[in-house]
Protein backbone atom coordinates (compact mmCIF):
# COMPACT_ATOMS: atom_id res chain seq x y z
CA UNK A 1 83.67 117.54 141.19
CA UNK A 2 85.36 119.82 138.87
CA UNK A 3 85.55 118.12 135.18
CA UNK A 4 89.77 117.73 133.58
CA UNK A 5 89.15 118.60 130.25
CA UNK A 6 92.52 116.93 129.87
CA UNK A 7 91.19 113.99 130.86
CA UNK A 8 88.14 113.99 129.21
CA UNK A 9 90.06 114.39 125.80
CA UNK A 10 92.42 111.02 126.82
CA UNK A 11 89.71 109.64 127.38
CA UNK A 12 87.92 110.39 124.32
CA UNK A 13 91.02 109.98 122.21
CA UNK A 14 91.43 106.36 123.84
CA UNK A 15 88.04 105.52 122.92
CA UNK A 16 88.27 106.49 119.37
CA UNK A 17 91.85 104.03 119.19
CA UNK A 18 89.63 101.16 120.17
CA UNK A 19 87.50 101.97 117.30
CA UNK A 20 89.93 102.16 115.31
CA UNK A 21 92.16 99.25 116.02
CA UNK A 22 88.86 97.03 115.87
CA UNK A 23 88.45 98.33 112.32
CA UNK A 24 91.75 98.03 111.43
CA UNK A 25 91.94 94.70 112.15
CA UNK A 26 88.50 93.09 110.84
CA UNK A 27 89.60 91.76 107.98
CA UNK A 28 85.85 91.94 106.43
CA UNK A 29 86.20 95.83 106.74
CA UNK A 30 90.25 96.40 106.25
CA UNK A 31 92.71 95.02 104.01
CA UNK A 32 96.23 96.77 103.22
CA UNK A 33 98.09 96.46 100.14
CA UNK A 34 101.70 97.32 99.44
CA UNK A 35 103.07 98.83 96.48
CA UNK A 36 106.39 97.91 95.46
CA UNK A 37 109.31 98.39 92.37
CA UNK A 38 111.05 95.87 91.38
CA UNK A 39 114.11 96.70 93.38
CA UNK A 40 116.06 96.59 96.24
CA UNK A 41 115.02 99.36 98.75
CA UNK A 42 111.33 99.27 97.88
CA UNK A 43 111.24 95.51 98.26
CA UNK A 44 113.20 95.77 102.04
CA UNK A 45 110.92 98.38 102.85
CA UNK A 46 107.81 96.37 102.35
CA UNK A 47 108.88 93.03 103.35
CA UNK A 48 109.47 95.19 107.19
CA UNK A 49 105.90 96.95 106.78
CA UNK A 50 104.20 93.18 106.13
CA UNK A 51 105.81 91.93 109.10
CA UNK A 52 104.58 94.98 111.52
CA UNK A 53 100.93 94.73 110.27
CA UNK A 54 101.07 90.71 111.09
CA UNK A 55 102.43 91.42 114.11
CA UNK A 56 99.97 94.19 114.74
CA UNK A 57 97.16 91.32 113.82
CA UNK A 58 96.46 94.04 110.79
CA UNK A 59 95.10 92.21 107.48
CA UNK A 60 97.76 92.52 104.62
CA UNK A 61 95.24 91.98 101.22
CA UNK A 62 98.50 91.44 98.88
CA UNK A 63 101.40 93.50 96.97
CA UNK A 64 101.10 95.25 93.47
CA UNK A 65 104.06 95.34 91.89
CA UNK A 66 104.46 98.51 89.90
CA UNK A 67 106.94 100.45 87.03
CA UNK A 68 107.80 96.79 85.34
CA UNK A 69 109.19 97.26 82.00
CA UNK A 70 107.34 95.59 79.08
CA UNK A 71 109.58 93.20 78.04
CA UNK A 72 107.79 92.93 74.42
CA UNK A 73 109.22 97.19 73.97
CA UNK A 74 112.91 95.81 74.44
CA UNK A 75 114.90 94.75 71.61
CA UNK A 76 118.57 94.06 70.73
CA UNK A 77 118.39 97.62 69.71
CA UNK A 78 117.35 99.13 72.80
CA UNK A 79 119.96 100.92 74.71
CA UNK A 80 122.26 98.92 77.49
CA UNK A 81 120.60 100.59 80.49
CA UNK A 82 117.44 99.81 79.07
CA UNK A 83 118.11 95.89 78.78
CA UNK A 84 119.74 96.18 82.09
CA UNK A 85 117.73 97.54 84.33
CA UNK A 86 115.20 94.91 82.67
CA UNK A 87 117.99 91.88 83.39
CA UNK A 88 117.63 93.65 87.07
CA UNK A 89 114.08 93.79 87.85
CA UNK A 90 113.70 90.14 86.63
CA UNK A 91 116.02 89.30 89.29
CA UNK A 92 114.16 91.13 91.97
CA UNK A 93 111.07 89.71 90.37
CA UNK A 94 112.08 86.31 91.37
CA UNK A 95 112.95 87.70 95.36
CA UNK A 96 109.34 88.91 94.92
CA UNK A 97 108.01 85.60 93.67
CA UNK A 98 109.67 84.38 96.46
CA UNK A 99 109.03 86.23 99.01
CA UNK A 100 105.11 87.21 98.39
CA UNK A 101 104.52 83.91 97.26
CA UNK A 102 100.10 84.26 96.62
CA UNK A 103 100.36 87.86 97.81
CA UNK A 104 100.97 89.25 94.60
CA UNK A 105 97.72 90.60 93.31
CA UNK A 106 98.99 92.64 89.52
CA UNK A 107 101.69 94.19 88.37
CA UNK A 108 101.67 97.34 86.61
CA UNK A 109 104.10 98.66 83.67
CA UNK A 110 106.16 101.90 83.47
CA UNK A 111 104.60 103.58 80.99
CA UNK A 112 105.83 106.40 78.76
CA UNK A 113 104.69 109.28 80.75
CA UNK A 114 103.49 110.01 84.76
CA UNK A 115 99.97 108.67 85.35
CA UNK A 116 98.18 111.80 85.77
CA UNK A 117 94.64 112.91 84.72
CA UNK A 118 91.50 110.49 84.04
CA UNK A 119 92.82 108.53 80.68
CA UNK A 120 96.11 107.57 82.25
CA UNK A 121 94.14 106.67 85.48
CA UNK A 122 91.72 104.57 83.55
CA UNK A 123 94.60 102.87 81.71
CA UNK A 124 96.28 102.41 84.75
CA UNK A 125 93.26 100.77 86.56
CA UNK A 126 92.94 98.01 83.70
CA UNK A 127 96.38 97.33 84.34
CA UNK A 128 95.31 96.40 87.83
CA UNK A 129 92.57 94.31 87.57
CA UNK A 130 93.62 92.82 84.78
């Protein structure tokens, strides 16, 4: 009998699903966590991701919650859409309180510039497991 390489890959490619999906959802080997702002779209977005890996029996290890302004840098001085957007991401930090209730795991701050290169990564990553 002539071999169907076609097959043969299927077959292969079905195989290395299996493997997958088994790691995937072993929660002693795999654990997802969400990132999130603390706003609308982000939040929605998220909340619809969770639901797909429960459904899909995936393990879901929490949500980070980054960009939150520091509160202590904002004054009666600071400008309106700074005190703003801070009045705003305290109410979606209550949805998130809500809604992740023991899922979150840190939050993170904006800071003053992108986190790029090994300082701002190390500064970043004591923000995390703080």
């Amino acid at each position: 009998k002539e071999k169907d390489p076609l097959m043969e890959y299927l077959v292969a490619f079905r195989d290395r699903m299996g493997k997958a999906r088994v790691m995937l959802t072993d929660p002693a080997q795999t654990s997802f966590f969400f990132v999130t702002l603390p706003e609308a779209l982000p939040i929605a977005v998220i909340t619809r991701f969770i639901g797909w890996f429960h459904d899909f029996g995936i393990p879901v290890g929490g949500v980070i919650v980054n960009m939150l302004i520091d509160k202590s840098q904002v004054n009666d001085q600071s400008p309106e859409f700074v005190k703003n957007r801070v009045a705003m991401q305290d109410r979606y930090m209550d949805d998130i309180w809500d809604k992740f209730d023991g899922m979150v795991r840190s939050t993170i701050p904006l800071y003053e510039n992108e986190v790029r290169g090994t300082t701002s990564l190390k500064r970043m990553g004591e923000a995390l497991f703080a």
